[in-house]
Every structure is written in structure tokens, then in C-alpha cells.
PDB file of N, CA and C in Angstrom:
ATOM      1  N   UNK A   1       4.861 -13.424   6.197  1.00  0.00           N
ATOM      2  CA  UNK A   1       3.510 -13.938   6.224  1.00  0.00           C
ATOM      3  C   UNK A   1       3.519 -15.270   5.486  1.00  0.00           C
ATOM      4  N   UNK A   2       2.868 -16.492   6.018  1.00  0.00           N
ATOM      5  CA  UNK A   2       2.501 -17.188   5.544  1.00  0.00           C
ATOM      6  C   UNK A   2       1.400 -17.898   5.211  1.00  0.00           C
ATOM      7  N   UNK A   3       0.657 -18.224   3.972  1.00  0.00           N
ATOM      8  CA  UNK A   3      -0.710 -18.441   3.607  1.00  0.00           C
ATOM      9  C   UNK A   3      -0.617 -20.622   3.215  1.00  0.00           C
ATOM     10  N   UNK A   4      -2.068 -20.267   3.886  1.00  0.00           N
ATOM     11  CA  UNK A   4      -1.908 -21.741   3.017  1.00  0.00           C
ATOM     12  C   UNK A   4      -3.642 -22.032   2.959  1.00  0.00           C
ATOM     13  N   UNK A   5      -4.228 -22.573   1.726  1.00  0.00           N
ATOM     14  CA  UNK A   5      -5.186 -22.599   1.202  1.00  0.00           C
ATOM     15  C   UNK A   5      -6.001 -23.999   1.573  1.00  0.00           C
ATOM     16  N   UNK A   6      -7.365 -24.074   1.752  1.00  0.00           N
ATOM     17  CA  UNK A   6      -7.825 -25.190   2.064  1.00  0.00           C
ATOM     18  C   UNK A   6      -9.101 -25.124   1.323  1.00  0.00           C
ATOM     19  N   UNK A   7      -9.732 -25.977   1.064  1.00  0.00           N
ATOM     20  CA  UNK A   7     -11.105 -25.958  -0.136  1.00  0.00           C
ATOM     21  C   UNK A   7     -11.880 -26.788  -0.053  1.00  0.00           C
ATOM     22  N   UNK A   8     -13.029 -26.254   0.586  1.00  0.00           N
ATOM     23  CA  UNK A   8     -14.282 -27.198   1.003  1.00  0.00           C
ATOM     24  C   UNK A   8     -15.258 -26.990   0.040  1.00  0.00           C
ATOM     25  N   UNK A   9     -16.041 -27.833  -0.710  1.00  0.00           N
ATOM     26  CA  UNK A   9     -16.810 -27.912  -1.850  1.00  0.00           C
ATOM     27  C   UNK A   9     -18.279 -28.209  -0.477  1.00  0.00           C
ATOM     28  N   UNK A  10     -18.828 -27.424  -1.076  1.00  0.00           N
ATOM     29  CA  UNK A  10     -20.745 -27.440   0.076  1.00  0.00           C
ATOM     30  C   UNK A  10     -21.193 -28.386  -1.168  1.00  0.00           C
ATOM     31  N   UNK A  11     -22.296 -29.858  -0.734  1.00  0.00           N
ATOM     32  CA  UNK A  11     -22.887 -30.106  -1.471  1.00  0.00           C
ATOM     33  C   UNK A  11     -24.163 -29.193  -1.905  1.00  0.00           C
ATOM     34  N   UNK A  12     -25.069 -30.025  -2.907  1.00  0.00           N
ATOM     35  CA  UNK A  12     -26.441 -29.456  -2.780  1.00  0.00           C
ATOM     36  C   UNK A  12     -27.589 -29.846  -1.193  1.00  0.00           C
ATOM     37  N   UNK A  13     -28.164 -29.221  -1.332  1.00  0.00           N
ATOM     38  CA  UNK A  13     -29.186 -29.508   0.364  1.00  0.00           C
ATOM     39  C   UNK A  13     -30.322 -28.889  -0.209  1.00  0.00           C
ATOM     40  N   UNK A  14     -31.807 -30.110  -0.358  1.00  0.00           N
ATOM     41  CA  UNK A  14     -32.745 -29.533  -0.785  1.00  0.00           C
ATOM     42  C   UNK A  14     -32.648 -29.244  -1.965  1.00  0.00           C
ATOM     43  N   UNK A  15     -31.951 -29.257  -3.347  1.00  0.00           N
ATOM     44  CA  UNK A  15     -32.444 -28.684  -4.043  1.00  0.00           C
ATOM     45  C   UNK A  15     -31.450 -27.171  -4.181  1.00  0.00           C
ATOM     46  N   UNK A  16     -31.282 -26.932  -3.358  1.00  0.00           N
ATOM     47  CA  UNK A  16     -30.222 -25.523  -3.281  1.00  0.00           C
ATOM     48  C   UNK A  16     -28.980 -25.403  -3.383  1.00  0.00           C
ATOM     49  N   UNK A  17     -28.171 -25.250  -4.407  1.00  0.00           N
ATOM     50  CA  UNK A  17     -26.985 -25.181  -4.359  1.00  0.00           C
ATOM     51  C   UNK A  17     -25.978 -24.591  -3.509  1.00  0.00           C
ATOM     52  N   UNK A  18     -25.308 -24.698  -2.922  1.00  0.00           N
ATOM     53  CA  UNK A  18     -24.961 -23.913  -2.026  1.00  0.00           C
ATOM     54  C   UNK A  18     -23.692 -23.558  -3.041  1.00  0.00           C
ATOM     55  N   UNK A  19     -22.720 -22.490  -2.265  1.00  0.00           N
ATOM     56  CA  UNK A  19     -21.269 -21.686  -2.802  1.00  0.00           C
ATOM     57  C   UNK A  19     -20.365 -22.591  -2.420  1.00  0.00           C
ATOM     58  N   UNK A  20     -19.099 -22.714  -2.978  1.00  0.00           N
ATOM     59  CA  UNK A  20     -17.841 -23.496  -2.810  1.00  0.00           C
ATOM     60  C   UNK A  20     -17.699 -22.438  -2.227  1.00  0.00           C
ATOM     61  N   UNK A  21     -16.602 -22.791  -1.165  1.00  0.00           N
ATOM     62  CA  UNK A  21     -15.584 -21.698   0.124  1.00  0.00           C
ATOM     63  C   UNK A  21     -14.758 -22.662   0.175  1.00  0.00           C
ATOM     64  N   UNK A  22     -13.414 -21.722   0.292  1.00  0.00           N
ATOM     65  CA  UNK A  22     -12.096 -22.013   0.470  1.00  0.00           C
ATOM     66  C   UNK A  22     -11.916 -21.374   1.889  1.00  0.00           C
ATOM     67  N   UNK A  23     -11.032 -21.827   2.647  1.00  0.00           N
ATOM     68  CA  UNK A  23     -10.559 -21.479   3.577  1.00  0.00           C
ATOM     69  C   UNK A  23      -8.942 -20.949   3.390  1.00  0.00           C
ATOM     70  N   UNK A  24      -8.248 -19.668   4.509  1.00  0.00           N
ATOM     71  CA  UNK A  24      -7.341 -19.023   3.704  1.00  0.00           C
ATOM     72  C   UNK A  24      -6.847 -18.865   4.997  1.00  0.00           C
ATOM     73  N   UNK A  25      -5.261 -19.686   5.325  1.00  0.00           N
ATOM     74  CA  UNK A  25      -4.607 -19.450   6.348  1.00  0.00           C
ATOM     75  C   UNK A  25      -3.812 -18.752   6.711  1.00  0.00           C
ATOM     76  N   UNK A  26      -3.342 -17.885   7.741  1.00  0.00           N
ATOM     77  CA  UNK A  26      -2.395 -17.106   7.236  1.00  0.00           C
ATOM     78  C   UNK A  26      -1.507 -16.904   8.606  1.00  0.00           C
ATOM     79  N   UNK A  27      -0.480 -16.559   8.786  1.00  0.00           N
ATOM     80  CA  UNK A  27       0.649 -16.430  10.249  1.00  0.00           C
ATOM     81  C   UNK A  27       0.891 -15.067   9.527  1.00  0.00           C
ATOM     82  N   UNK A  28       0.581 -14.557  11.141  1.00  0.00           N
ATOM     83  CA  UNK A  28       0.887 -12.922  10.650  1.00  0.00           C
ATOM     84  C   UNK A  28       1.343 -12.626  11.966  1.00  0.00           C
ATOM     85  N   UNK A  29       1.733 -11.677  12.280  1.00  0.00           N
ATOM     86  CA  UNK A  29       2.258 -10.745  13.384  1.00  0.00           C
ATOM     87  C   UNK A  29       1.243 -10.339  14.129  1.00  0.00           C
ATOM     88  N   UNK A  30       1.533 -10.662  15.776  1.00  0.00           N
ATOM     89  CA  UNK A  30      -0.055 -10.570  16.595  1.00  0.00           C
ATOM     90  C   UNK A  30      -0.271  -9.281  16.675  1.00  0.00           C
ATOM     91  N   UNK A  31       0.727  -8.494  16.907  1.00  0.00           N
ATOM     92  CA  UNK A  31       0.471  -6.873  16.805  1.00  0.00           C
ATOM     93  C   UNK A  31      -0.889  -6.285  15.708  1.00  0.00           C
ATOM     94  N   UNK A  32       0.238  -6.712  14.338  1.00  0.00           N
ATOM     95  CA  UNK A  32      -0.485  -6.113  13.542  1.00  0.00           C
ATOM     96  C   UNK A  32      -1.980  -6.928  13.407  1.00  0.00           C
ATOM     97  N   UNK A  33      -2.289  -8.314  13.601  1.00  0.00           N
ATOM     98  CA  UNK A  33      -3.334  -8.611  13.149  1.00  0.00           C
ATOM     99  C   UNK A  33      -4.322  -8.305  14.039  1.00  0.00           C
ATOM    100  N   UNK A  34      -4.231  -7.788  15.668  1.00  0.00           N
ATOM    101  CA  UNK A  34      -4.968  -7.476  16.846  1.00  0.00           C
ATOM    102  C   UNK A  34      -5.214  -5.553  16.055  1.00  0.00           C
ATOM    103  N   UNK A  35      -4.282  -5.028  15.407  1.00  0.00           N
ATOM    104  CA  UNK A  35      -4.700  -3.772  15.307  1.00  0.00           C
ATOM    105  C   UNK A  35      -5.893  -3.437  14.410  1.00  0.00           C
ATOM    106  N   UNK A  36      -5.353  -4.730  13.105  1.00  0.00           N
ATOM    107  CA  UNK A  36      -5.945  -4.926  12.005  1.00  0.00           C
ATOM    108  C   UNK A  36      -7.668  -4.848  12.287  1.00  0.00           C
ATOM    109  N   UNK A  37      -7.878  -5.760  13.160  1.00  0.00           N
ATOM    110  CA  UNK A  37      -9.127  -6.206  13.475  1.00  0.00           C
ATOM    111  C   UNK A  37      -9.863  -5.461  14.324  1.00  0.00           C
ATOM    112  N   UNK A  38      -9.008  -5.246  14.664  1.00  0.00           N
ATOM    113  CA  UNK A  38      -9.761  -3.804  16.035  1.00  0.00           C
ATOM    114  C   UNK A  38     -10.492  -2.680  14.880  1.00  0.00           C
ATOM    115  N   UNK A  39      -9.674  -1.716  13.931  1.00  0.00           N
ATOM    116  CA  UNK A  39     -10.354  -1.270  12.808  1.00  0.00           C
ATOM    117  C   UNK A  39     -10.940  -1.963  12.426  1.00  0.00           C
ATOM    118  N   UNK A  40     -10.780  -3.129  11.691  1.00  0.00           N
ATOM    119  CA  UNK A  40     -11.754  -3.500  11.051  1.00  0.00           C
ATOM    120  C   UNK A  40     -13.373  -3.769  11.946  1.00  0.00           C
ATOM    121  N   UNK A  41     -13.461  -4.107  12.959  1.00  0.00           N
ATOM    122  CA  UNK A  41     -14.594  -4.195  14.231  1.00  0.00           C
ATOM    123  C   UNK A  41     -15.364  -2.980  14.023  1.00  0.00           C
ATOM    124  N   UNK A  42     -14.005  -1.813  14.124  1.00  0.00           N
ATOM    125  CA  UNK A  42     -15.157  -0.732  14.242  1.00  0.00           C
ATOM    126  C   UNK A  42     -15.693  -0.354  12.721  1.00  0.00           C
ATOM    127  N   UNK A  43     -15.111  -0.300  12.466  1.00  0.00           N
ATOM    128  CA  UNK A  43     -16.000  -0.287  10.435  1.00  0.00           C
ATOM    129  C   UNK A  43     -17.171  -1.292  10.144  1.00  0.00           C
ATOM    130  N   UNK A  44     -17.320  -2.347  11.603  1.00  0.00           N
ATOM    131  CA  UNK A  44     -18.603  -3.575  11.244  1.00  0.00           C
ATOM    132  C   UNK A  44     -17.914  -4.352  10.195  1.00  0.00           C
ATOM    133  N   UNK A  45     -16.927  -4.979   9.705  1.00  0.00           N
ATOM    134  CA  UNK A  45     -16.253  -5.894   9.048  1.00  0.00           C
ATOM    135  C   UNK A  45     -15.373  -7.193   9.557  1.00  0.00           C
ATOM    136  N   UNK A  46     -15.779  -8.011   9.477  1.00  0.00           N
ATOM    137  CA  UNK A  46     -15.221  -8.997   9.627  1.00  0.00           C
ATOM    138  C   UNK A  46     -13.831  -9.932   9.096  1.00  0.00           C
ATOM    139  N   UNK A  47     -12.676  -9.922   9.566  1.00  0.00           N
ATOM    140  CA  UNK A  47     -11.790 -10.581   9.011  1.00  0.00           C
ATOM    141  C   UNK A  47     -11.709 -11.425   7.959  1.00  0.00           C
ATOM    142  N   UNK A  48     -12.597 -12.427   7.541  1.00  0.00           N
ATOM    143  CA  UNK A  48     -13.120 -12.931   6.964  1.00  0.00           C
ATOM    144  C   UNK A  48     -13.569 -11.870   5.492  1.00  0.00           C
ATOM    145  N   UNK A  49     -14.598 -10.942   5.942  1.00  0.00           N
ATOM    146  CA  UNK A  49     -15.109 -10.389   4.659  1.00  0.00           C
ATOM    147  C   UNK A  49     -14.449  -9.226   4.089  1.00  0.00           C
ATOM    148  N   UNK A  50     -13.232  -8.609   5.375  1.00  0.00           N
ATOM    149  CA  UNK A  50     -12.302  -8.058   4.489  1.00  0.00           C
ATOM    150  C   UNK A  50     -11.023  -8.712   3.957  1.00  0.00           C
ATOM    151  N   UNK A  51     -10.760  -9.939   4.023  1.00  0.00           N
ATOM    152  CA  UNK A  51      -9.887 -10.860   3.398  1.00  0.00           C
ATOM    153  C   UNK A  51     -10.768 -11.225   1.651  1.00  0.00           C
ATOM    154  N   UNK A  52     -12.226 -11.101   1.732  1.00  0.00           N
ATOM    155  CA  UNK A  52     -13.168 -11.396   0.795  1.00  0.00           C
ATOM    156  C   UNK A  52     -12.726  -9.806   0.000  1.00  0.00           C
ATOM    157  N   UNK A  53     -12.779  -8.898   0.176  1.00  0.00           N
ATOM    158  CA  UNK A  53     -12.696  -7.709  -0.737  1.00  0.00           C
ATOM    159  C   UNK A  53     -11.440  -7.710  -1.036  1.00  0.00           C
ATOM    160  N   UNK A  54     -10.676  -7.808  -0.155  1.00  0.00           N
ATOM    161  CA  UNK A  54      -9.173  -7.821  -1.052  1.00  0.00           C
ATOM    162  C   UNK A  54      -9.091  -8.846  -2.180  1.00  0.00           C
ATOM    163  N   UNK A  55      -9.627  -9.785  -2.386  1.00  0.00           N
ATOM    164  CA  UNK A  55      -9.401 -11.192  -3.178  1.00  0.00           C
ATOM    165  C   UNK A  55     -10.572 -10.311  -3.874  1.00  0.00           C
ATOM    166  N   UNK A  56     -11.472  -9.941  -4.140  1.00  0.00           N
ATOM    167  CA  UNK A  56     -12.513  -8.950  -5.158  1.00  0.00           C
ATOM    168  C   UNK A  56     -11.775  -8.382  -5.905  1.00  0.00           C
ATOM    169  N   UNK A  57     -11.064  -7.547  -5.129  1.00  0.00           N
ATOM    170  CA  UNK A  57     -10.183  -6.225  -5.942  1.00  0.00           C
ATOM    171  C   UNK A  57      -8.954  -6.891  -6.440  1.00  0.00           C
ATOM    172  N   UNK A  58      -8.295  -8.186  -6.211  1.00  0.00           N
ATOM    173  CA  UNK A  58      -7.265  -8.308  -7.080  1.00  0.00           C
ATOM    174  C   UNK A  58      -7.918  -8.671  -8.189  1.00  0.00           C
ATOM    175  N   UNK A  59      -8.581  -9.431  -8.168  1.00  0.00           N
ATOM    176  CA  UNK A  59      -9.142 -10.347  -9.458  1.00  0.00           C
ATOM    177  C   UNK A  59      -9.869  -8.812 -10.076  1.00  0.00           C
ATOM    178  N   UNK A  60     -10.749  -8.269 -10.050  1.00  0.00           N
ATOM    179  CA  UNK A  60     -11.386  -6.658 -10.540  1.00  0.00           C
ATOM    180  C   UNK A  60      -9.974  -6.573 -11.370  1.00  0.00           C
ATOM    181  N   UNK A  61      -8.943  -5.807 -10.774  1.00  0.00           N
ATOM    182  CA  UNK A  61      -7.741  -5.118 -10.989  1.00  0.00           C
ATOM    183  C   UNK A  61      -7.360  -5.920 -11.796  1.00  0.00           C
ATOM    184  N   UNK A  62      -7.202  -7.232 -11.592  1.00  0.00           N
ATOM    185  CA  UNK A  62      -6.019  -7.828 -12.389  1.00  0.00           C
ATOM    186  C   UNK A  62      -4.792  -8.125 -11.519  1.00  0.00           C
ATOM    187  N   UNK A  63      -4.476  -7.454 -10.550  1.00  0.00           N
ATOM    188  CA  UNK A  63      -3.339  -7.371  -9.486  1.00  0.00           C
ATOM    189  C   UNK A  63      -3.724  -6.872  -8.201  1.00  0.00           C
ATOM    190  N   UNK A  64      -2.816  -6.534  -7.509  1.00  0.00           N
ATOM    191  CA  UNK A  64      -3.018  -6.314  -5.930  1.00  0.00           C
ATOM    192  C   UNK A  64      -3.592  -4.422  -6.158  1.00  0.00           C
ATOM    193  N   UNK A  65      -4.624  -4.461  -5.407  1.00  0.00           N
ATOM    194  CA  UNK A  65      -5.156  -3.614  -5.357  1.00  0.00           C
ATOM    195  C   UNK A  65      -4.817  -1.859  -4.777  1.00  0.00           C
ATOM    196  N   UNK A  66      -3.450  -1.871  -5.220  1.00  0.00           N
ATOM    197  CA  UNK A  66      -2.728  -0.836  -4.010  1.00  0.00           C
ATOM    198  C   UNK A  66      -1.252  -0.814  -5.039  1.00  0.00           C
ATOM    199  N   UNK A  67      -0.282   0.275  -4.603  1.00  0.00           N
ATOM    200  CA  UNK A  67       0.764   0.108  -5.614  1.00  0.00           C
ATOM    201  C   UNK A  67       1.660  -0.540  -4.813  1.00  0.00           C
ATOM    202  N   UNK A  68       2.466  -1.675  -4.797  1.00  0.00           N
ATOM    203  CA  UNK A  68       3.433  -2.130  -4.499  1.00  0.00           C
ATOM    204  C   UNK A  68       4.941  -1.842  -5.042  1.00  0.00           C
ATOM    205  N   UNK A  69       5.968  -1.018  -4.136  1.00  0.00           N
ATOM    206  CA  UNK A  69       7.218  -0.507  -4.481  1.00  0.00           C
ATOM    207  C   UNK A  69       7.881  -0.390  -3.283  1.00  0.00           C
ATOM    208  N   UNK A  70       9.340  -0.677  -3.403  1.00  0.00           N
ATOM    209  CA  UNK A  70      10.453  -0.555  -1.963  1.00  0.00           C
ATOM    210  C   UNK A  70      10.564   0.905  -1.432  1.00  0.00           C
ATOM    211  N   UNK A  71      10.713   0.802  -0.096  1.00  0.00           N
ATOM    212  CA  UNK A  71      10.174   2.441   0.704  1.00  0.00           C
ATOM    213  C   UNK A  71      11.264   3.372  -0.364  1.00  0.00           C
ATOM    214  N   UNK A  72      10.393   4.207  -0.410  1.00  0.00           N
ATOM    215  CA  UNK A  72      11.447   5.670  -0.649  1.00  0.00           C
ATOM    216  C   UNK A  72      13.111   5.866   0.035  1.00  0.00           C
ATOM    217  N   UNK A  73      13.590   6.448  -0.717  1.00  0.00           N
ATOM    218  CA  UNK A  73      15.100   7.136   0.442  1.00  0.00           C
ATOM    219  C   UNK A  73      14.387   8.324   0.641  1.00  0.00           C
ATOM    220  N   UNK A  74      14.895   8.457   1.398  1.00  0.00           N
ATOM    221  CA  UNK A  74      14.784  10.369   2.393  1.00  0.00           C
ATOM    222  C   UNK A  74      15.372  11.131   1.902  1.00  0.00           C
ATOM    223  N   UNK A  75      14.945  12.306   1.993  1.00  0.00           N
ATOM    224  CA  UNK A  75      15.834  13.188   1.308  1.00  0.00           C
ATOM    225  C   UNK A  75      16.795  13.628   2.133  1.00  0.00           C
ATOM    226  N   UNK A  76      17.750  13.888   1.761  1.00  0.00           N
ATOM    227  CA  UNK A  76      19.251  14.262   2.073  1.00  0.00           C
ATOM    228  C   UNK A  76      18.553  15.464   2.997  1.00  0.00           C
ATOM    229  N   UNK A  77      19.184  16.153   4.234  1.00  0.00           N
ATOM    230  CA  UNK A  77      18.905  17.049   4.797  1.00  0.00           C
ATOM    231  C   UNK A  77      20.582  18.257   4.650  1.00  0.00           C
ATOM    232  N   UNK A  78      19.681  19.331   4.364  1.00  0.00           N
ATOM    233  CA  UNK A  78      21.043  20.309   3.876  1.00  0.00           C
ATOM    234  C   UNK A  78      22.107  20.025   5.050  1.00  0.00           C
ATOM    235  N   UNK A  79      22.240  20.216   5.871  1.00  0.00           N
ATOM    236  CA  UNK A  79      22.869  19.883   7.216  1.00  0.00           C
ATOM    237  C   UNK A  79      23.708  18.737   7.303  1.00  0.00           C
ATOM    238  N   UNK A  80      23.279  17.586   6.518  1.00  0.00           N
ATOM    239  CA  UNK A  80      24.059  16.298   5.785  1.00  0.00           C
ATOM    240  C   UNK A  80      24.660  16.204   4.837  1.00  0.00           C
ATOM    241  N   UNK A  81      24.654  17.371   3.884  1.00  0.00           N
ATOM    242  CA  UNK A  81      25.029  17.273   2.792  1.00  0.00           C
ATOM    243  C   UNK A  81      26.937  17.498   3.040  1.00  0.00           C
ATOM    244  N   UNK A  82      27.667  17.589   1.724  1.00  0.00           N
ATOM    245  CA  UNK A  82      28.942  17.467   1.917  1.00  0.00           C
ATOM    246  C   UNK A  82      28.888  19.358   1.119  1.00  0.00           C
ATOM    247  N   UNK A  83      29.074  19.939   0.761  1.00  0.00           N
ATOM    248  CA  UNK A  83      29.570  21.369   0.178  1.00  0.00           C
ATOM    249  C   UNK A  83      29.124  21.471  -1.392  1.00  0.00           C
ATOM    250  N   UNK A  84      30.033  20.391  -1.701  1.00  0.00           N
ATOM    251  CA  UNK A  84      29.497  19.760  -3.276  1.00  0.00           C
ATOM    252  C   UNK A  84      28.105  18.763  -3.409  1.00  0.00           C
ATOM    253  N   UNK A  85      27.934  18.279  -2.505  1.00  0.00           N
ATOM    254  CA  UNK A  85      26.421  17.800  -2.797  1.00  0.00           C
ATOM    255  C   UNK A  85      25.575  19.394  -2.834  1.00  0.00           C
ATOM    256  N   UNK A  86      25.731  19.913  -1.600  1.00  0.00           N
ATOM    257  CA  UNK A  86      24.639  21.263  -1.904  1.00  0.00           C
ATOM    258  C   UNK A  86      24.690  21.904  -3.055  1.00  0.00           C
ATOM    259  N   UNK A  87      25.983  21.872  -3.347  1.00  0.00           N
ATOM    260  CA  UNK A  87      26.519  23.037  -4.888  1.00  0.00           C
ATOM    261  C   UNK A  87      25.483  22.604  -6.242  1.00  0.00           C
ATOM    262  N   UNK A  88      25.627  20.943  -6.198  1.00  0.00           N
ATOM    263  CA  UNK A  88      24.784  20.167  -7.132  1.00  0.00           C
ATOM    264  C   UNK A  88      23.609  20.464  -6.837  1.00  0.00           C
ATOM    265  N   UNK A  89      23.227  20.678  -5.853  1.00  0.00           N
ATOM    266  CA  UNK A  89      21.329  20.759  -5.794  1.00  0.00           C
ATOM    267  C   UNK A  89      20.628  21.731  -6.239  1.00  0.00           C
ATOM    268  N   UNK A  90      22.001  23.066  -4.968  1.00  0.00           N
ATOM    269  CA  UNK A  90      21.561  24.200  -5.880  1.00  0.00           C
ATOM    270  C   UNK A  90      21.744  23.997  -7.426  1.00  0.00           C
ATOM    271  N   UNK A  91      22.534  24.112  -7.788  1.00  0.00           N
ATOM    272  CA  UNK A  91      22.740  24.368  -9.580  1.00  0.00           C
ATOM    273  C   UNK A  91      21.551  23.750 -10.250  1.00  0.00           C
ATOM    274  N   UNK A  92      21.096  22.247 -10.284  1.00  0.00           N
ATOM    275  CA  UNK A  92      20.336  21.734 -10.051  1.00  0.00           C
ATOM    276  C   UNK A  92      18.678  22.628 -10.266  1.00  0.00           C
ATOM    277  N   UNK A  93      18.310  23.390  -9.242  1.00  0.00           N
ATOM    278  CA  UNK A  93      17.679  24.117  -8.467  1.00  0.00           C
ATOM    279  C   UNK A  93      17.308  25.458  -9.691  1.00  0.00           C
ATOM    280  N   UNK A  94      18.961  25.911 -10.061  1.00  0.00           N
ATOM    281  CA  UNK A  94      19.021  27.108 -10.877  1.00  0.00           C
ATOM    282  C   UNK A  94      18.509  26.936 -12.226  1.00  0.00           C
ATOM    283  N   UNK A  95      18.955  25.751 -12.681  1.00  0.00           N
ATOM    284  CA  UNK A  95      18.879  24.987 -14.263  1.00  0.00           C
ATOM    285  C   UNK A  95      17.413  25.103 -14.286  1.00  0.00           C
ATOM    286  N   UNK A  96      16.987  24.265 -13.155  1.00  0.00           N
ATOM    287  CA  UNK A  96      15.286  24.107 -13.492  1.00  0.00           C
ATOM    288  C   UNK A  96      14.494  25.347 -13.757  1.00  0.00           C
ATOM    289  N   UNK A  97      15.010  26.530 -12.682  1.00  0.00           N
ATOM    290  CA  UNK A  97      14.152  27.637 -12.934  1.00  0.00           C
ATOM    291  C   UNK A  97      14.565  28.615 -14.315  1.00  0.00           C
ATOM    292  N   UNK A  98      15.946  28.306 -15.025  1.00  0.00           N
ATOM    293  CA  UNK A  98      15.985  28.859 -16.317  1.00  0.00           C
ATOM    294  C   UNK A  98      15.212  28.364 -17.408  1.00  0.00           C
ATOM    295  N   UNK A  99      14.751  27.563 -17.234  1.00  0.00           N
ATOM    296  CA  UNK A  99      14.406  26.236 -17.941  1.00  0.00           C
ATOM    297  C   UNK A  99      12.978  26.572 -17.749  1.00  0.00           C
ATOM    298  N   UNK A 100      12.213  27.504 -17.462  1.00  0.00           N
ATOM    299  CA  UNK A 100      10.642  27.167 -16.676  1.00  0.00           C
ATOM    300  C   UNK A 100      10.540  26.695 -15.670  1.00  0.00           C
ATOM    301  N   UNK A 101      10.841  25.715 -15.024  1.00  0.00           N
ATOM    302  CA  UNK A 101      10.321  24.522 -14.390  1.00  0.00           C
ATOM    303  C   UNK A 101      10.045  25.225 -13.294  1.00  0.00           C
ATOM    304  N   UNK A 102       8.937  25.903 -12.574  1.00  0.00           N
ATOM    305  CA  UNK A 102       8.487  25.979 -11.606  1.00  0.00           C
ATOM    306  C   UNK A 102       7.192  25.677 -10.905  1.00  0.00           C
ATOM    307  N   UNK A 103       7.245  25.372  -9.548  1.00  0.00           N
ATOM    308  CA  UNK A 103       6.706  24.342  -8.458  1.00  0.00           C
ATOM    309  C   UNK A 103       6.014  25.329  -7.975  1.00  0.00           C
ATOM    310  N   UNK A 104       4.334  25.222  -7.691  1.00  0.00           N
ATOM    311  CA  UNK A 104       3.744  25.849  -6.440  1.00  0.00           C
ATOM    312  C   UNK A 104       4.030  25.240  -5.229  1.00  0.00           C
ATOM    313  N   UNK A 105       3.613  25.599  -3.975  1.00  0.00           N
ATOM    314  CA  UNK A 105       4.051  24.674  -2.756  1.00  0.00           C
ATOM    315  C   UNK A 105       3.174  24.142  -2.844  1.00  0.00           C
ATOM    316  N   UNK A 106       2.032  23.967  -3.308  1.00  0.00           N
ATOM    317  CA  UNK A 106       1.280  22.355  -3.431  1.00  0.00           C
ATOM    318  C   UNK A 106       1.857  21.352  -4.076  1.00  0.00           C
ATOM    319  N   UNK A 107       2.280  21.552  -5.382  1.00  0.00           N
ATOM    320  CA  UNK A 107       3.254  20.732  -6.681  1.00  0.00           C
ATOM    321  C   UNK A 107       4.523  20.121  -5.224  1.00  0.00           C
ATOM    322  N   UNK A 108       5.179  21.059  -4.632  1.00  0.00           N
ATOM    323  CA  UNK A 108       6.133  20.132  -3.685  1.00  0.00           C
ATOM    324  C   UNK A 108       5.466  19.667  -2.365  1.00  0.00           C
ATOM    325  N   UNK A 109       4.638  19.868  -2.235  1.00  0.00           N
ATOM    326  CA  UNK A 109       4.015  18.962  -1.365  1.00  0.00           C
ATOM    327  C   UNK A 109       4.046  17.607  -1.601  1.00  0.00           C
ATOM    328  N   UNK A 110       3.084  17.715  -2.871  1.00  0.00           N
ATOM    329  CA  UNK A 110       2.725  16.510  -3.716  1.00  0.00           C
ATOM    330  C   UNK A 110       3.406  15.844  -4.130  1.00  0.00           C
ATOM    331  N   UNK A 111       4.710  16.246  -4.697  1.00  0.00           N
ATOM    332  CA  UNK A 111       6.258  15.502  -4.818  1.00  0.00           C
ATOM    333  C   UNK A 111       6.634  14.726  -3.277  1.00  0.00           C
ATOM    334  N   UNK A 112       6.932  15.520  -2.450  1.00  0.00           N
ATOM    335  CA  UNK A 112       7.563  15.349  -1.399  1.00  0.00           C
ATOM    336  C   UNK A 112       6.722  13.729  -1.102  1.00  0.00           C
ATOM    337  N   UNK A 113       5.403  13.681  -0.645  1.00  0.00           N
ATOM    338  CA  UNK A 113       4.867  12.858  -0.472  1.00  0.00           C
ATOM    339  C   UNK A 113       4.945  11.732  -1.183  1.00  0.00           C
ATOM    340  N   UNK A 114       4.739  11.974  -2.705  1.00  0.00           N
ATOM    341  CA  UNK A 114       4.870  10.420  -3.479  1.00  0.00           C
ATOM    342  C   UNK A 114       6.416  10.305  -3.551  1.00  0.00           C
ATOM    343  N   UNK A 115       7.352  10.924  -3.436  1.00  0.00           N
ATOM    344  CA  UNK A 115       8.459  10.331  -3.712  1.00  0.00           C
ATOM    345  C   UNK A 115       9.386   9.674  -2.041  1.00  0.00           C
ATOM    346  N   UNK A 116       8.579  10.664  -0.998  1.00  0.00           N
ATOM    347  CA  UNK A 116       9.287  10.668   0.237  1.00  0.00           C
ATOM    348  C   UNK A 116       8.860   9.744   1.308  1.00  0.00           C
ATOM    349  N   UNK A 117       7.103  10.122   1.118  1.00  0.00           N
ATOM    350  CA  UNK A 117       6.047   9.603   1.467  1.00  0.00           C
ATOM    351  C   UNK A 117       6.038  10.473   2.815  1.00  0.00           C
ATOM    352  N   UNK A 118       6.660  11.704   2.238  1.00  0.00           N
ATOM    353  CA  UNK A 118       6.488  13.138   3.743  1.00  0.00           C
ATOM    354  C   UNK A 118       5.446  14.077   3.690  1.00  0.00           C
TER     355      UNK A 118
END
């Protein structure tokens, strides 16, 4: 993606101040920006005024409004594993449950997802 910024200062008219607007360019991928907008259409939002809430919520936040991190790895599928990778998982597996450490299947849901994004 590439952005590039442009900045038109509105005089006064009448007596009325008007708002400074910047203009905000951007090369994006026609796919995604035809999909983009299609949602956004049906939500009644305009490209424009959801480019305006994202620039809200960084400045709000302090940062980008969403967590930014490189995709997950997948988890190994038993079927892939080598003999000794499984041996490790199990054991792994065993340690935790001597130890307490036990998971409802919601708790691995909820793992699975933030770490897998499955």
C-alpha cells in the first residue's frame, strides 16, 4: 500500500470558519478495495468516513487500533509429526496435568484461536 498526503486549508466564508481537510491517497489492491467498499455501502459508510474513524481511533489509542503481529504457525498435525516430536508433546501433555494445569474445551478453543487463529 501506498499513501500520500495532500492538505487543503478552507478559508473563512462569511464569517464562518470552515475545517482544514487533508486529502489521503492511497494504491491498494482492486480486489480488496471493491470488497472493502461494497461492506462498507452496506453499513451506509463512506470510504472517506471510514478512513475518518480509523485516523479517530489511532490518535484515541495512541496506535493502530487493532493488534498488529506476523500470522501464527499452525499447529503441527499428529500425522506430521516425527515419533519424537509426538513423545515431546505427549510428555509435555503429562507434565502439565501433574502440575494442575488443566483446560476446559472452551480454555482450548480460546487458545487454539489466539495462538492459531483456528
Amino acid at each position: 500500500m501506498q499513501l500520500q498526503a495532500k492538505v487543503n486549508t478552507i478559508e473563512k466564508k462569511g464569517g464562518e470558519a470552515m475545517a482544514n481537510t487533508s486529502a489521503v491517497y492511497a494504491r491498494i489492491d482492486t480486489n480488496l478495495k471493491e470488497n472493502a467498499e461494497s461492506i462498507l455501502s452496506q453499513l451506509g459508510i463512506t470510504p472517506s468516513g471510514a478512513i475518518q474513524m480509523l485516523y479517530s481511533q489511532i490518535v484515541l489509542k495512541k496506535g493502530m487500533p487493532f493488534e498488529l503481529k506476523l500470522p501464527s504457525s499452525k499447529p503441527l498435525a499428529v500425522g506430521a509429526m516425527t515419533r519424537e516430536q509426538l513423545d515431546a508433546e505427549l510428555n509435555k501433555g503429562y507434565t502439565s496435568i501433574k502440575a494442575g494445569k488443566i483446560y476446559s474445551a472452551d480454555e482450548v478453543d480460546e487458545i487454539l484461536a489466539k495462538e492459531f487463529g483456528i
